[in-house]
C-alpha atoms as a PDB file:
ATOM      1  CA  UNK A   1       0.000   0.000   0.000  1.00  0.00           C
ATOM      2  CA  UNK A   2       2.818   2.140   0.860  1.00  0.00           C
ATOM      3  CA  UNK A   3       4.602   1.276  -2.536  1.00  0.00           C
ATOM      4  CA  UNK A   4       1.355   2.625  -4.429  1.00  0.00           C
ATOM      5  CA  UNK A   5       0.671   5.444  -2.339  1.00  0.00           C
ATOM      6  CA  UNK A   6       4.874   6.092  -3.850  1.00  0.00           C
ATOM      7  CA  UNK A   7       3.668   5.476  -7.139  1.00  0.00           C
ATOM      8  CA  UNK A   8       1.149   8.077  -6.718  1.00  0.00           C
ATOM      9  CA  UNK A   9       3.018  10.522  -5.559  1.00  0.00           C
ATOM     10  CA  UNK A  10       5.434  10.124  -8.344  1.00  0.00           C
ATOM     11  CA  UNK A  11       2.868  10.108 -11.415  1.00  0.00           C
ATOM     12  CA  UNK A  12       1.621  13.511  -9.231  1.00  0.00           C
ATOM     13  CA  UNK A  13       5.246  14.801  -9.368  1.00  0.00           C
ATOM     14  CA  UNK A  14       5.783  13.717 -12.860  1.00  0.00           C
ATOM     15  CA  UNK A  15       2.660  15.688 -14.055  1.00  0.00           C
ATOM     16  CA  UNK A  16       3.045  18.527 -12.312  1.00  0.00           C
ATOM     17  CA  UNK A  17       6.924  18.383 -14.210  1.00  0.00           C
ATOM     18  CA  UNK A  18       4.983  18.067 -17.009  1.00  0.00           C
ATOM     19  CA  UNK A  19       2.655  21.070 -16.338  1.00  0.00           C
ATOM     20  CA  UNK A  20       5.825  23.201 -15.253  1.00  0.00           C
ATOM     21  CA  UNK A  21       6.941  22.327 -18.749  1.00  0.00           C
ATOM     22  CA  UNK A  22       4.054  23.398 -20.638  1.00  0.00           C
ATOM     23  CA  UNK A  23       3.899  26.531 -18.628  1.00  0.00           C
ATOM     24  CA  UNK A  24       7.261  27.635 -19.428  1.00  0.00           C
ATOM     25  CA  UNK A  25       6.682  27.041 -22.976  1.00  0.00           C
ATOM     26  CA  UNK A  26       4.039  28.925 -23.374  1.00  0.00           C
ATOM     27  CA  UNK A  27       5.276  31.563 -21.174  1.00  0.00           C
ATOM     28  CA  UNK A  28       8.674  31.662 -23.910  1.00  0.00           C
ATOM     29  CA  UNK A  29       6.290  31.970 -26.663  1.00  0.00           C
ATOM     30  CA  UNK A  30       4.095  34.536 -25.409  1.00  0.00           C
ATOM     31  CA  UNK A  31       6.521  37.614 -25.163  1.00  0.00           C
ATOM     32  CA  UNK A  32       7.357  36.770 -28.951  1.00  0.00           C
ATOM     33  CA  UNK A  33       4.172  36.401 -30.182  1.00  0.00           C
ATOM     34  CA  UNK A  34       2.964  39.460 -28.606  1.00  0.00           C
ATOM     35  CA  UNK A  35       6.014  41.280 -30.681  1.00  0.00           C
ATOM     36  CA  UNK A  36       4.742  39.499 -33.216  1.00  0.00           C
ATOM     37  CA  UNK A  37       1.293  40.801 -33.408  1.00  0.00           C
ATOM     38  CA  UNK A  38       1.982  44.163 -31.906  1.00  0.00           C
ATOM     39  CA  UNK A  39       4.411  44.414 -34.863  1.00  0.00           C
ATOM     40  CA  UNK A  40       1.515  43.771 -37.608  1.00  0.00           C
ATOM     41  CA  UNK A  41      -0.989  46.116 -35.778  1.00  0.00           C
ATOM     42  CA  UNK A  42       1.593  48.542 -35.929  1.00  0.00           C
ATOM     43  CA  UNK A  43       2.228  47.923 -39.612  1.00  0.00           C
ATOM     44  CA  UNK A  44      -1.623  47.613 -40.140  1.00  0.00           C
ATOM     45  CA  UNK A  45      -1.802  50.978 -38.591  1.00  0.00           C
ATOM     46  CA  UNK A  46       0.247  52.640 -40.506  1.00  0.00           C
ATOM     47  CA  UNK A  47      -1.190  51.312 -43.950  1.00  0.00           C
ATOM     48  CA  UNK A  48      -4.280  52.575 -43.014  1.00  0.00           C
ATOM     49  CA  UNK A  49      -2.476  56.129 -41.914  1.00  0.00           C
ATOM     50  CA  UNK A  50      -1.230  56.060 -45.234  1.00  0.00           C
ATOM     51  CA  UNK A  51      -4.119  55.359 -46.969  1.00  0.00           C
ATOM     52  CA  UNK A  52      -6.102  57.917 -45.292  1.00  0.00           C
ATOM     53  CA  UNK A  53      -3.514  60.288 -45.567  1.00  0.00           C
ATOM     54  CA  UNK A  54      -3.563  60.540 -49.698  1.00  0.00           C
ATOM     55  CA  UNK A  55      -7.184  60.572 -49.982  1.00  0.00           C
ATOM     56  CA  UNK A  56      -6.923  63.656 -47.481  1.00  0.00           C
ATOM     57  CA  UNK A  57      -4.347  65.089 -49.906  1.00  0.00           C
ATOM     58  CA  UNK A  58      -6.024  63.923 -52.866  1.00  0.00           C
ATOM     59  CA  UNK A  59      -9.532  65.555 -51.604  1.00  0.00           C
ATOM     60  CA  UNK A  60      -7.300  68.289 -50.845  1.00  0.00           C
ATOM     61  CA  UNK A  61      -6.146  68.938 -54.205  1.00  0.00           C
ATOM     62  CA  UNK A  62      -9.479  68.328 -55.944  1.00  0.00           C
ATOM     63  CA  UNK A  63     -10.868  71.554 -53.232  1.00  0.00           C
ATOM     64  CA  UNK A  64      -7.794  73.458 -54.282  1.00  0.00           C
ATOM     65  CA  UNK A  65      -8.220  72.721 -57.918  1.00  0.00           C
ATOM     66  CA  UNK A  66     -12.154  73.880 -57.245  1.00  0.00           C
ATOM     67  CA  UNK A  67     -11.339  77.205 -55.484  1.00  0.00           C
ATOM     68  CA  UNK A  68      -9.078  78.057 -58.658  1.00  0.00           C
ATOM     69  CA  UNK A  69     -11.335  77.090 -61.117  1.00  0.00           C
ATOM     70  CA  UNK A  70     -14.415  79.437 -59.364  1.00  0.00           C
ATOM     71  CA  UNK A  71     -12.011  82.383 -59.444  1.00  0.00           C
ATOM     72  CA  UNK A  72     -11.547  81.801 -62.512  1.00  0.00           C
ATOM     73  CA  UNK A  73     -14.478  81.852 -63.871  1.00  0.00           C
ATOM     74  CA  UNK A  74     -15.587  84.275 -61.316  1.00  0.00           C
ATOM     75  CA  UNK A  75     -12.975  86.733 -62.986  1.00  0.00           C
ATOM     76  CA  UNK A  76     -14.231  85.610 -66.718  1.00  0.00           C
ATOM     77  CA  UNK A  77     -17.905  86.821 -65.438  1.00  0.00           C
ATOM     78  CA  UNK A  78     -16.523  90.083 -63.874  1.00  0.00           C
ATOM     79  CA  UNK A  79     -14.578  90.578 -67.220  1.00  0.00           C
ATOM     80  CA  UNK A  80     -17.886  89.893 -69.309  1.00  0.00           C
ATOM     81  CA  UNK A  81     -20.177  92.109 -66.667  1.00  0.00           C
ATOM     82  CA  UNK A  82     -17.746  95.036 -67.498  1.00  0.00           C
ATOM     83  CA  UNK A  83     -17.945  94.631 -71.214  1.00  0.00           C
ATOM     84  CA  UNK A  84     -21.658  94.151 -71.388  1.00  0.00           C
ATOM     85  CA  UNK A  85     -22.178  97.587 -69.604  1.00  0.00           C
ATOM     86  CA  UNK A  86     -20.033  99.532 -72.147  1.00  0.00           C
ATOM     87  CA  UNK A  87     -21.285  97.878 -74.551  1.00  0.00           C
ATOM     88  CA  UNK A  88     -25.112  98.937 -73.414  1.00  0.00           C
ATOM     89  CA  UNK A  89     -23.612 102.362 -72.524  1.00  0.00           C
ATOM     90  CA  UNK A  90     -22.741 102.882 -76.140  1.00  0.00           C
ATOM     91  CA  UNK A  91     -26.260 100.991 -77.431  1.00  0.00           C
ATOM     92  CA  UNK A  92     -27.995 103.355 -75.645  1.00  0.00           C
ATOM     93  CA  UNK A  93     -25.983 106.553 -76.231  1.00  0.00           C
ATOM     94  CA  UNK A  94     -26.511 105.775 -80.217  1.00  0.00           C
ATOM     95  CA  UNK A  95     -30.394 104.941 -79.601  1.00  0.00           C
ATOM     96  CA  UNK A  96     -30.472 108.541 -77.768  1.00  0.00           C
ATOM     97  CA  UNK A  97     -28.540 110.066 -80.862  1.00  0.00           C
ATOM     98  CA  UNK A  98     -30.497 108.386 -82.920  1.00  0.00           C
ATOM     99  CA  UNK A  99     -34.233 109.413 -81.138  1.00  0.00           C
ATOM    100  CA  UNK A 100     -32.551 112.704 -80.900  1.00  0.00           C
ATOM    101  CA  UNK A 101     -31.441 112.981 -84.664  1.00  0.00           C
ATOM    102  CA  UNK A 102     -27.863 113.737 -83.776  1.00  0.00           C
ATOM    103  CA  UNK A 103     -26.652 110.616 -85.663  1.00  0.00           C
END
């Protein structure tokens, strides 16, 4: 009974070894595959930075490109407002001649 009760023990001891094992395996592997995947966040991360980072620039550019085409055509209107009154100053000027026989 005694020599079981040993034997008992033993297997005990032996998986409990086995246990302290496995722990300290996994406790080696965890550090390195938390690197690991704290490495590919960070790398995730910073694709998506990237990413979001042109289309700021892009969207940017395209307001940019907007602003400079409505002054542009705000200037073109300005430019055509100014002509169009001369041009109705002098229509009516010769209509007055004309009414008033000075032409």
């Amino acid at each position: 009974m005694n020599e079981k009760r040993i034997e008992q023990v033993m297997q005990i001891e032996h998986q409990a070894q086995q246990i302290l094992d496995l722990a300290k395996q996994e406790a080696a592997r965890l550090p390195v595959q938390a690197e690991r995947e704290a490495s590919e966040m960070v790398e995730r991360t910073r694709a998506e930075a990237q990413a979001a980072a042109r289309q700021v620039i892009a969207a940017a550019a395209v307001q940019d490109e907007t602003a400079r085409l409505l002054a542009e055509s705000d200037k073109k209107i300005r430019d055509s407002e100014e002509v169009a009154k001369r041009n109705l100053n002098q229509a009516v000027e010769y209509v007055l001649d004309r009414v008033l026989g000075k032409a």
